[in-house]
N, C-alpha and C. Protein backbone atom coordinates (compact mmCIF):
# COMPACT_ATOMS: atom_id res chain seq x y z
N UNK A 1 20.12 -2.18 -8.08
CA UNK A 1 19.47 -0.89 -7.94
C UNK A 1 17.98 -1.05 -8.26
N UNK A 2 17.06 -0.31 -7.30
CA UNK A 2 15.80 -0.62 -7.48
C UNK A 2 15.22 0.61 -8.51
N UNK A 3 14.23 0.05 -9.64
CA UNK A 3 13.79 1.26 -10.67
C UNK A 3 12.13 1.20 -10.47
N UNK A 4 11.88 2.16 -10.32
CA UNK A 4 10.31 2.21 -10.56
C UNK A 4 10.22 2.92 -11.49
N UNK A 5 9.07 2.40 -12.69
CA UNK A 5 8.93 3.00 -13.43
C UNK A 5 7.37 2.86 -13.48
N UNK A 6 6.21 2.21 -12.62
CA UNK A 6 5.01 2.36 -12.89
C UNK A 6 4.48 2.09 -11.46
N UNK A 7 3.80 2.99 -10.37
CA UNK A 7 3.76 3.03 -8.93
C UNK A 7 1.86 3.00 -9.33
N UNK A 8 0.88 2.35 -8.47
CA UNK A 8 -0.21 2.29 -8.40
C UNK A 8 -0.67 2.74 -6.58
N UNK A 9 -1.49 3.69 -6.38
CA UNK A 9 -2.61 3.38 -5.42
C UNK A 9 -3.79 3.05 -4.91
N UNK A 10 -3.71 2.47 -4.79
CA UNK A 10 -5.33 2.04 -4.75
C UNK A 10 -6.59 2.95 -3.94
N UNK A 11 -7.03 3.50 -3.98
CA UNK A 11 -8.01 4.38 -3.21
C UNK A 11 -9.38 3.94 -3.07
N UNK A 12 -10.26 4.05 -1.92
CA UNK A 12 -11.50 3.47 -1.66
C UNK A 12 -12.47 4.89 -2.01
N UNK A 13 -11.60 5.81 -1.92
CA UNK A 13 -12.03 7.68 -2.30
C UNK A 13 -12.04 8.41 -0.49
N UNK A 14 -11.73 7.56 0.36
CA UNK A 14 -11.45 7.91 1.54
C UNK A 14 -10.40 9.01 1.83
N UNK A 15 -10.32 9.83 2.90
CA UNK A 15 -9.54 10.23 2.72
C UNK A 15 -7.88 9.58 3.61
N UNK A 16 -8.22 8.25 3.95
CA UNK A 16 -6.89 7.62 4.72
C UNK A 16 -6.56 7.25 3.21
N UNK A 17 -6.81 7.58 1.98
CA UNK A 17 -6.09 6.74 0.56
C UNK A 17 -5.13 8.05 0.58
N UNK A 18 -5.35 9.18 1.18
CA UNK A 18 -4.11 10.10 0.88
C UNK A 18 -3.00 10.15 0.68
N UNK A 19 -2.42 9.65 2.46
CA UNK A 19 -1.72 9.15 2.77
C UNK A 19 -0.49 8.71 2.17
N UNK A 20 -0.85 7.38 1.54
CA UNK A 20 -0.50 6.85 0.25
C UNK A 20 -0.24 6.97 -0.81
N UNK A 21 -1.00 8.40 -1.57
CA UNK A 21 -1.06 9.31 -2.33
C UNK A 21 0.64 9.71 -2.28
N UNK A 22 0.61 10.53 -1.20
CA UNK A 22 1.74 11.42 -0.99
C UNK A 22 3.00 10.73 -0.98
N UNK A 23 2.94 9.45 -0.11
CA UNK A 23 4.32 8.53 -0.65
C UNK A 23 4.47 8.29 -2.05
N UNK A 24 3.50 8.06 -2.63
CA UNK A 24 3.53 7.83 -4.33
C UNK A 24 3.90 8.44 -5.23
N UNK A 25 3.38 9.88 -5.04
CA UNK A 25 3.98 10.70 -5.57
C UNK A 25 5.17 11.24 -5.53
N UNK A 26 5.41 11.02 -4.48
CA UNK A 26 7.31 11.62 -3.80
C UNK A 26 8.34 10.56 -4.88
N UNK A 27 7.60 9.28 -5.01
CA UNK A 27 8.36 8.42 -5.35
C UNK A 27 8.17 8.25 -6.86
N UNK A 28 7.78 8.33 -7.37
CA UNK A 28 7.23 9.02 -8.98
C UNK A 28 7.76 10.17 -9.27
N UNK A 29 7.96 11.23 -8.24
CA UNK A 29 9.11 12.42 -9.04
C UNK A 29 10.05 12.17 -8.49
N UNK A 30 10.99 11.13 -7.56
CA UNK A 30 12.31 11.24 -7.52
C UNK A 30 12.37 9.76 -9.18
N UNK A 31 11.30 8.69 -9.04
CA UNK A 31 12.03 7.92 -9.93
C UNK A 31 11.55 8.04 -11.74
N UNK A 32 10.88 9.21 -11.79
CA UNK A 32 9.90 9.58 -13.10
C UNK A 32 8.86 8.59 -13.42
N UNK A 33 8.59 8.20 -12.53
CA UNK A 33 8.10 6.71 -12.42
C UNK A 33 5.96 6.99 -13.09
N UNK A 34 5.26 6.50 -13.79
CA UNK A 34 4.01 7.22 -14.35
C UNK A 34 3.14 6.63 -13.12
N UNK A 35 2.07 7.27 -12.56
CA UNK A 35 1.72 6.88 -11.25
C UNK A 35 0.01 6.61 -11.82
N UNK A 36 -0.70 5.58 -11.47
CA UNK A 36 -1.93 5.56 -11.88
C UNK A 36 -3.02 5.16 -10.15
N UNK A 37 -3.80 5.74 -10.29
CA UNK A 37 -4.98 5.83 -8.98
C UNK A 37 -6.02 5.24 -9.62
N UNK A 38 -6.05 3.89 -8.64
CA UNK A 38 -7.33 2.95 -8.68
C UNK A 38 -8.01 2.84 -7.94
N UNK A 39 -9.15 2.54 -8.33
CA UNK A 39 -10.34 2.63 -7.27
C UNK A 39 -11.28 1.79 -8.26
N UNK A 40 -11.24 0.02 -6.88
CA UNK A 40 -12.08 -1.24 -7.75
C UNK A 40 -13.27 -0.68 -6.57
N UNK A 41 -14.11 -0.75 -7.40
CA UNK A 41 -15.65 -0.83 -7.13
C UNK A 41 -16.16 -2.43 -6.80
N UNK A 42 -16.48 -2.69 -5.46
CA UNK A 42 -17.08 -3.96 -5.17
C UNK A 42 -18.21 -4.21 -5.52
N UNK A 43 -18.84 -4.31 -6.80
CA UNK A 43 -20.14 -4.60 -7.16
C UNK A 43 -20.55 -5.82 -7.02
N UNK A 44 -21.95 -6.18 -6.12
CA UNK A 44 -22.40 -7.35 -6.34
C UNK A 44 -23.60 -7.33 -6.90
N UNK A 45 -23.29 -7.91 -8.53
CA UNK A 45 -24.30 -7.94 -9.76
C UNK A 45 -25.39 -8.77 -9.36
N UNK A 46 -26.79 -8.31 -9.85
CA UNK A 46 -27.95 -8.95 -9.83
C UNK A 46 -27.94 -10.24 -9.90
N UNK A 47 -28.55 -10.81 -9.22
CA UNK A 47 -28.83 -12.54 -9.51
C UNK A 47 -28.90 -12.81 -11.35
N UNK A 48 -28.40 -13.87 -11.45
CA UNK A 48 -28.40 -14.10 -12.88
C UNK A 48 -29.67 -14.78 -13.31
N UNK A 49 -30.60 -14.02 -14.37
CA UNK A 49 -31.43 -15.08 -14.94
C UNK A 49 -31.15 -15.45 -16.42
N UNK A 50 -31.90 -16.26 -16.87
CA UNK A 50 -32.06 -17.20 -18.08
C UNK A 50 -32.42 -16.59 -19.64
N UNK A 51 -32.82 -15.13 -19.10
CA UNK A 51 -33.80 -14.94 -20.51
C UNK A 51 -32.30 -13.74 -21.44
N UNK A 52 -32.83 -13.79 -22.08
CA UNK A 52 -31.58 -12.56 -22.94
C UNK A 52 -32.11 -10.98 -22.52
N UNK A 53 -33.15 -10.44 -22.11
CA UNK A 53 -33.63 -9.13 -22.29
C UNK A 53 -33.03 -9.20 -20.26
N UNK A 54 -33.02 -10.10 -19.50
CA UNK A 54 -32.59 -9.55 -18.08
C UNK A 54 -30.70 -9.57 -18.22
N UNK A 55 -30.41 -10.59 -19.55
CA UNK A 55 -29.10 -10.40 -18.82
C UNK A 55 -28.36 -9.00 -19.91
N UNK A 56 -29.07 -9.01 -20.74
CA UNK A 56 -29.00 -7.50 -21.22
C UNK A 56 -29.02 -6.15 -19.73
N UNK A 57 -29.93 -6.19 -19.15
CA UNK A 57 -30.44 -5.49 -17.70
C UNK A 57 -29.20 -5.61 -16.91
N UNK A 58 -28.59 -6.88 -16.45
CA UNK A 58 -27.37 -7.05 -16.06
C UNK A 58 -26.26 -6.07 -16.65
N UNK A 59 -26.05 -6.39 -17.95
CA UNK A 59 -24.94 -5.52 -18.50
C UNK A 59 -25.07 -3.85 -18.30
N UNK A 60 -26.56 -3.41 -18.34
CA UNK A 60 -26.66 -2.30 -18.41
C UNK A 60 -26.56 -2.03 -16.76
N UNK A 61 -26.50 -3.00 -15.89
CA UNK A 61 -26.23 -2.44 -14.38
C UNK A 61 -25.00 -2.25 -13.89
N UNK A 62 -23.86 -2.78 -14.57
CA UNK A 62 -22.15 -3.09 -14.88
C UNK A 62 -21.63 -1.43 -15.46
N UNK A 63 -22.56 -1.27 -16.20
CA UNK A 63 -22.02 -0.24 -17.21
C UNK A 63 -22.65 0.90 -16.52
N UNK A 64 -23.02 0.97 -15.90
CA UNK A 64 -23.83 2.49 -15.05
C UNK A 64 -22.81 2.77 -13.51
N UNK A 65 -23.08 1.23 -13.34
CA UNK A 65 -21.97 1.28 -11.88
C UNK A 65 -20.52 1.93 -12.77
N UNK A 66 -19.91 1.06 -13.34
CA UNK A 66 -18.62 1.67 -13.52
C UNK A 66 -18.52 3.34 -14.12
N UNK A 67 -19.40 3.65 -14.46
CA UNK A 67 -20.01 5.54 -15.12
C UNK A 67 -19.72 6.22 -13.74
N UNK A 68 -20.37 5.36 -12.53
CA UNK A 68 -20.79 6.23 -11.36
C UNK A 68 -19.69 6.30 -10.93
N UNK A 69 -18.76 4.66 -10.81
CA UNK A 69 -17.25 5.03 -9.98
C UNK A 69 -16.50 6.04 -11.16
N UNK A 70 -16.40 5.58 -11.98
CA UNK A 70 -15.70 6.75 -12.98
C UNK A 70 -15.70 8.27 -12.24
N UNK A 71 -16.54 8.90 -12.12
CA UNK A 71 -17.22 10.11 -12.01
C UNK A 71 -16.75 10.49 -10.53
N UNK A 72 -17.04 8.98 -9.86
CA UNK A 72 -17.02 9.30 -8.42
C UNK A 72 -15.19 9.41 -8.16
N UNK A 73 -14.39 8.45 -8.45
CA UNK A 73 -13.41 9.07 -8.85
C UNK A 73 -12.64 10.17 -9.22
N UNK A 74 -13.07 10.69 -10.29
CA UNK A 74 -12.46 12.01 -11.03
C UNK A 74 -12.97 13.53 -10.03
N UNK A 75 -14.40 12.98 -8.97
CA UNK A 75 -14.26 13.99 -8.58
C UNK A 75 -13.57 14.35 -7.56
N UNK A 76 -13.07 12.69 -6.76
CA UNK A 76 -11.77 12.38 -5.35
C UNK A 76 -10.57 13.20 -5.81
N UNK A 77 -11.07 13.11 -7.17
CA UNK A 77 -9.24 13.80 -7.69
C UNK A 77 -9.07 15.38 -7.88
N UNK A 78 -10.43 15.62 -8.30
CA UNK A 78 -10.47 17.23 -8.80
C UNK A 78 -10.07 17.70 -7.31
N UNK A 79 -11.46 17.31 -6.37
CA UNK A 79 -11.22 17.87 -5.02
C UNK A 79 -10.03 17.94 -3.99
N UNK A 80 -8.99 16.62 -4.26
CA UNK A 80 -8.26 15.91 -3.01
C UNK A 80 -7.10 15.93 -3.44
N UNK A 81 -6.43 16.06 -4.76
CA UNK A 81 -5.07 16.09 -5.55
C UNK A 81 -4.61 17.11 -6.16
N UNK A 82 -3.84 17.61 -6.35
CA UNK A 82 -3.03 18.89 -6.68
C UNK A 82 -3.22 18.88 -8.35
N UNK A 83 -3.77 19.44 -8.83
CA UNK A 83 -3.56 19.38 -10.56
C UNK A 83 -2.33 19.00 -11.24
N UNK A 84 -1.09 19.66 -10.02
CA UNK A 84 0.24 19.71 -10.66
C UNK A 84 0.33 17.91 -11.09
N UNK A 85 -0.43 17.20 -10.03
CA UNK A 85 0.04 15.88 -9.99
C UNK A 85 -0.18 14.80 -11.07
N UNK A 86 0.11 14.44 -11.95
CA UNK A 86 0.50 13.71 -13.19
C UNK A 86 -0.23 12.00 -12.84
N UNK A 87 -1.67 11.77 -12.89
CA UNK A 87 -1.80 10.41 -12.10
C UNK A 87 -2.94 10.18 -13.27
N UNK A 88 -2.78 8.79 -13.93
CA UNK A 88 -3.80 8.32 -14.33
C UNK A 88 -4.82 7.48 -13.83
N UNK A 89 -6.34 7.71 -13.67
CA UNK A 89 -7.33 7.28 -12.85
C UNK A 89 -7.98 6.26 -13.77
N UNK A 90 -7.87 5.34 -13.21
CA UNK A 90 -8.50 3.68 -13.59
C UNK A 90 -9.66 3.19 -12.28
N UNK A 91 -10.42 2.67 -13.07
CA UNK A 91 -11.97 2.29 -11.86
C UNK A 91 -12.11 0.89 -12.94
N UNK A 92 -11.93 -0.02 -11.89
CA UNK A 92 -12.16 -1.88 -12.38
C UNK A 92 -13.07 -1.83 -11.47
N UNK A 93 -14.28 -3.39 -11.92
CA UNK A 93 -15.18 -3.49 -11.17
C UNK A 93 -14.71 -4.68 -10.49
N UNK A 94 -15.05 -5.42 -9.28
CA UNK A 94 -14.96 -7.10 -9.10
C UNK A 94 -14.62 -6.66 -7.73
N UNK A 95 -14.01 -7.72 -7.19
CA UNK A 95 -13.69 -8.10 -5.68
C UNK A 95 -12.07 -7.06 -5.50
N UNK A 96 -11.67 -5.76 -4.95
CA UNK A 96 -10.78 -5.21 -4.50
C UNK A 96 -9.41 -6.09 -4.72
N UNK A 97 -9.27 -7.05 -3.98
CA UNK A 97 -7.76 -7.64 -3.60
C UNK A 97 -7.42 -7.99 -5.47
N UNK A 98 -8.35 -8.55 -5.54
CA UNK A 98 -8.30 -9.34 -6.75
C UNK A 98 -8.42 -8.50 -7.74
N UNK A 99 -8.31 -7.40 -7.97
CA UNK A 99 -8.53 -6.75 -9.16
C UNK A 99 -7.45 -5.78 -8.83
N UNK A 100 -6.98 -5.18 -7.32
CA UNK A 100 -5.51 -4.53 -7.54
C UNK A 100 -4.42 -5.45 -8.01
N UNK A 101 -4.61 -6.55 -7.83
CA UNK A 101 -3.04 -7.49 -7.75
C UNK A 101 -3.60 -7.53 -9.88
N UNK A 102 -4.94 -8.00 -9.87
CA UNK A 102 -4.85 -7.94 -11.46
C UNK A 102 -4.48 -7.11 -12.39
N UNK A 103 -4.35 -5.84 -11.61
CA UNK A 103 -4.37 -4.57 -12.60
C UNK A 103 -2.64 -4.42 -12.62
N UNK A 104 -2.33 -4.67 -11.11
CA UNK A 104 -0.49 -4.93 -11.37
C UNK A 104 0.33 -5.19 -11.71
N UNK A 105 -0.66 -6.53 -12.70
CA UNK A 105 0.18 -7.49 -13.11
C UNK A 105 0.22 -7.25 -14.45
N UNK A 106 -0.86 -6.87 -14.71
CA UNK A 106 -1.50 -6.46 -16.25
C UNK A 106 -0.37 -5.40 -16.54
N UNK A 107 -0.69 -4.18 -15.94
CA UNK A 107 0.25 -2.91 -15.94
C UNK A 107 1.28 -3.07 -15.99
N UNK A 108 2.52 -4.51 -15.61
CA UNK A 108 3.40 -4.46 -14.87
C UNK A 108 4.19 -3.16 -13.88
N UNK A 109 3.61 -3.28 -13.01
CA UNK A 109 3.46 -2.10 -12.19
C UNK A 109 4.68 -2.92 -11.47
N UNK A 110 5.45 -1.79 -10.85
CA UNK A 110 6.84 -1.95 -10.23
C UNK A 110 6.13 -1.71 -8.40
N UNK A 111 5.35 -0.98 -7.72
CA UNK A 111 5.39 -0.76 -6.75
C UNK A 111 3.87 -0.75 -6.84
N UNK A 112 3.00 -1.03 -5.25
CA UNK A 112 1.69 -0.60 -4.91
C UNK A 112 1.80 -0.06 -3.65
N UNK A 113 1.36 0.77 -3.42
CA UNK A 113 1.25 2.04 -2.69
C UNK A 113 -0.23 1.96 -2.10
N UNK A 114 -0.42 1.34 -0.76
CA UNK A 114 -2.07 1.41 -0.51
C UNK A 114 -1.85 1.93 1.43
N UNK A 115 -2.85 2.70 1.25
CA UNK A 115 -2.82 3.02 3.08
C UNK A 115 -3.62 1.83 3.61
N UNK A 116 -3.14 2.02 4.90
CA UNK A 116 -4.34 1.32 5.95
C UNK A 116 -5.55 2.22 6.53
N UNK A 117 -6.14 0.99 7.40
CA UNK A 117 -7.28 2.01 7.98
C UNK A 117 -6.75 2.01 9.07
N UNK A 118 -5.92 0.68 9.60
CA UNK A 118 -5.95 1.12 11.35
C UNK A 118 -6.49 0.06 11.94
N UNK A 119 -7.58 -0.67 11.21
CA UNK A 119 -8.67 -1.48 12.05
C UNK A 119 -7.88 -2.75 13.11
N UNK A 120 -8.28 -2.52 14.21
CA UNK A 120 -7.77 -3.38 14.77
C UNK A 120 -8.75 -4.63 15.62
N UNK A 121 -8.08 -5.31 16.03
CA UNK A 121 -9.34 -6.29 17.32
C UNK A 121 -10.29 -7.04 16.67
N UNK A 122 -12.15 -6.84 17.12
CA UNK A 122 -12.87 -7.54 16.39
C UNK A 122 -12.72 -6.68 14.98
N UNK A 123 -12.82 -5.64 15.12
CA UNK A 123 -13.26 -4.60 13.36
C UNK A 123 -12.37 -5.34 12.37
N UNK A 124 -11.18 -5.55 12.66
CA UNK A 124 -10.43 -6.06 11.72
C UNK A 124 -10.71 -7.78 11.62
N UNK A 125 -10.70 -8.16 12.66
CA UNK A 125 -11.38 -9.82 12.17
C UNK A 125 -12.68 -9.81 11.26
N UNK A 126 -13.67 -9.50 11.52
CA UNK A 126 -14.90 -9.26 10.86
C UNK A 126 -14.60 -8.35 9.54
N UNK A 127 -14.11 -7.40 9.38
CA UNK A 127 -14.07 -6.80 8.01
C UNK A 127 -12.84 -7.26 7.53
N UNK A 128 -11.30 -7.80 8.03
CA UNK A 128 -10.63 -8.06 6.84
C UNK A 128 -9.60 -6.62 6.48
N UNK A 129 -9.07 -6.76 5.75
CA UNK A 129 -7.96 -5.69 5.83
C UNK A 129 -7.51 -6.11 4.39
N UNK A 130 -7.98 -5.14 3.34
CA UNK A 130 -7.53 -5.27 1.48
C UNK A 130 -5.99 -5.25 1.55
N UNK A 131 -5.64 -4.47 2.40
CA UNK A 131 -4.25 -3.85 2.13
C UNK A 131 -3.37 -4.94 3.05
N UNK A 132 -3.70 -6.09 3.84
CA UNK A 132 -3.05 -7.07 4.45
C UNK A 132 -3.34 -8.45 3.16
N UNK A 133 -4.69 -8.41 2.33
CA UNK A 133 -4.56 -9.19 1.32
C UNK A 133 -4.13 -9.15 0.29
N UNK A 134 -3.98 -8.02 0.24
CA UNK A 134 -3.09 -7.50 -1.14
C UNK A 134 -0.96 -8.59 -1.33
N UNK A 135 -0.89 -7.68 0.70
CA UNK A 135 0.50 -7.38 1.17
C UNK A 135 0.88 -9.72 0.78
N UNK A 136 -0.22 -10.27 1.10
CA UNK A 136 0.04 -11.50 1.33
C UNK A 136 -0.08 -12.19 -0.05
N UNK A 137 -1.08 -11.32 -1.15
CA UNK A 137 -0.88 -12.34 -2.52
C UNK A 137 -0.41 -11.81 -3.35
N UNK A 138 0.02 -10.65 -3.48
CA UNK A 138 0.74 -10.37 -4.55
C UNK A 138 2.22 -10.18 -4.85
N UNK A 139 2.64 -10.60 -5.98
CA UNK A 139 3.84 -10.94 -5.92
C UNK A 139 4.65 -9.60 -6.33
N UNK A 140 4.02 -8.55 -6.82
CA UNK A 140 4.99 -7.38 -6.66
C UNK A 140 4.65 -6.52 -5.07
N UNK A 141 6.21 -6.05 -4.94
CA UNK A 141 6.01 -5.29 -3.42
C UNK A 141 4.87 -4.26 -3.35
N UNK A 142 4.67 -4.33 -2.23
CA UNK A 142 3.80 -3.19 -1.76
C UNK A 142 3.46 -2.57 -0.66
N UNK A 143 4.26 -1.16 -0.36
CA UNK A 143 4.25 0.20 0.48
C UNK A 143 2.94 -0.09 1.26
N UNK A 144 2.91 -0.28 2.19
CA UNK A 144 1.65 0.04 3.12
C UNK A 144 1.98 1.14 4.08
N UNK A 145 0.90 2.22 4.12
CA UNK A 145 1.39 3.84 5.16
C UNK A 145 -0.01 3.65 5.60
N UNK A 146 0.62 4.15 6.89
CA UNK A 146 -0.52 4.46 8.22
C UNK A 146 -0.93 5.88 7.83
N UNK A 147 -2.28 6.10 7.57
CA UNK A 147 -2.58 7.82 7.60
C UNK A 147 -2.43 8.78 8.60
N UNK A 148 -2.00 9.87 9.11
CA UNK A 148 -1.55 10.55 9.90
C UNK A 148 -2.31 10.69 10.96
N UNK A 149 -3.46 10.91 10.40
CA UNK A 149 -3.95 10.81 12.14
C UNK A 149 -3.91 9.07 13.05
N UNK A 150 -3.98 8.43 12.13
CA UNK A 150 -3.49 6.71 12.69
C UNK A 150 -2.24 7.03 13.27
N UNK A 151 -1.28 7.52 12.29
CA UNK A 151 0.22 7.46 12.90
C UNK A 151 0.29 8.05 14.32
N UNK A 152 0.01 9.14 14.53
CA UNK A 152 -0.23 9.79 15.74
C UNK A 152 -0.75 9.10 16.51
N UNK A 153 -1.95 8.52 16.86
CA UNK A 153 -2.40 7.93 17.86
C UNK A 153 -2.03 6.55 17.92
N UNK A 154 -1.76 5.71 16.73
CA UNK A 154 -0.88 4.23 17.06
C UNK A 154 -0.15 4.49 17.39
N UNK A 155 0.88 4.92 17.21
CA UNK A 155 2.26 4.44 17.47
C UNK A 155 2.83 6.03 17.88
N UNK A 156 3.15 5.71 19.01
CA UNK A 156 3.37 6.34 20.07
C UNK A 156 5.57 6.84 19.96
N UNK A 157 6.08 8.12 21.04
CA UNK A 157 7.77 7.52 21.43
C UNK A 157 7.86 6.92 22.03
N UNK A 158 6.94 6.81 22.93
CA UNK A 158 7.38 5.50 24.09
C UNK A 158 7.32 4.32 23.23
N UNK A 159 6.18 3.83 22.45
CA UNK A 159 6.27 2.67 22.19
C UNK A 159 7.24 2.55 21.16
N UNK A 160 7.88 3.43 20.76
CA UNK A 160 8.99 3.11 19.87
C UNK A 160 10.07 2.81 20.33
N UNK A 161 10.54 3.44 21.52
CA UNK A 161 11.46 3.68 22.38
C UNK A 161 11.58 2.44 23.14
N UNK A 162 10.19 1.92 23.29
CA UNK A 162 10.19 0.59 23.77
C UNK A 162 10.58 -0.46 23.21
N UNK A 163 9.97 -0.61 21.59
CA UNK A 163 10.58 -1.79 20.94
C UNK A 163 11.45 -1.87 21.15
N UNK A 164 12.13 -0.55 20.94
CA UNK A 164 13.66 -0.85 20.22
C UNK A 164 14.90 -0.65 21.38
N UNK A 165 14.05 -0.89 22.14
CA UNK A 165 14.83 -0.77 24.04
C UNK A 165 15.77 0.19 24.06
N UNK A 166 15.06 1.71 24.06
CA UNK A 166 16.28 2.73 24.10
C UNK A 166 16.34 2.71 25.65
N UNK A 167 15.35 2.93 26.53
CA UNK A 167 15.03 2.83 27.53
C UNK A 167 15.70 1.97 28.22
C-alpha cells in the first residue's frame, strides 16, 4: 500500500505550477499527507573576489535575493491558492533540479508533484525541461501534469483514440 505522508511542488510562480498544485492537494487531503511549495531561485552569484569586504557584498547579495524570492513567493500564494489550503512555502537558492531532488531528500518527501510547460522541438532542446531532470535523477517518484490549457491543445481524442487503436 502506497502512504504519502510529505507531497512537494515545485513552482517557478507561473501559473502552469497550478496545475500541479491541484493534484497535490487532492492528494494531501485524501492521504493527510503535509504538502510544502517550493520555489528554487536560480541565482547566479557575483564573480568571486579575494578581499573580505566583497565577499561580505556577496553574502549580502544571497541574502536579499532569497528576501525577494521569499516575498515573491508568499505573494504567488496569497494571490493563486485558497487560504483553506494547508502548504508550507520554502524558497532554496542554487541550480532548480538540484535543489528540488535536495530538498526531497532532506524532507524525506514521499511524492513530487511538478507541472510541465509543454516545450517542445527546438524550445525544449535549447532550454531543457526541470521537470524531465528532476523525472530522470531523482530517486523518489514524481507526478508530472500537463496544465490545462497544454492538456487541451496537446493531446487531442483522436490522438488518444489513436494510440490506443480504438479506431
Amino acid at each position: 500500500m502506497i502512504t504519502l505522508r510529505r507531497i512537494v511542488v515545485p513552482t517557478d510562480l507561473s501559473d502552469f505550477s497550478l496545475a500541479a498544485l491541484e493534484y497535490a492537494s487532492t492528494l494531501s487531503l485524501i492521504y493527510g499527507a503535509d504538502l510544502f511549495l517550493l520555489h528554487v531561485e536560480d541565482v547566479v552569484p557575483p564573480p568571486m573576489y579575494t578581499t573580505h569586504v566583497a565577499d561580505l557584498e556577496a553574502g549580502h547579495f544571497r541574502v536579499k535575493t532569497e528576501d525577494e524570492s521569499k516575498k515573491a513567493l508568499e505573494q504567488f500564494a496569497v494571490r493563486k491558492i485558497s487560504p483553506d489550503l494547508k502548504a508550507r512555502l520554502v524558497v532554496r537558492l542554487g541550480h532548480p533540479v538540484d535543489e528540488i531532488i535536495r530538498f526531497a531528500e532532506e524532507e524525506r518527501i514521499d511524492m513530487i508533484v511538478m507541472a510541465t510547460h509543454g516545450r517542445t522541438g527546438l524550445k525544449h532542446v535549447l532550454m531543457g525541461s526541470i521537470a524531465e531532470k528532476v523525472v530522470r535523477n531523482s530517486g523518489i517518484p514524481v507526478l508530472t501534469v500537463k496544465p490545462h490549457p497544454l492538456r487541451n491543445k496537446v493531446v487531442s481524442r483522436d490522438d488518444v483514440e489513436h494510440e490506443l487503436h480504438i479506431r
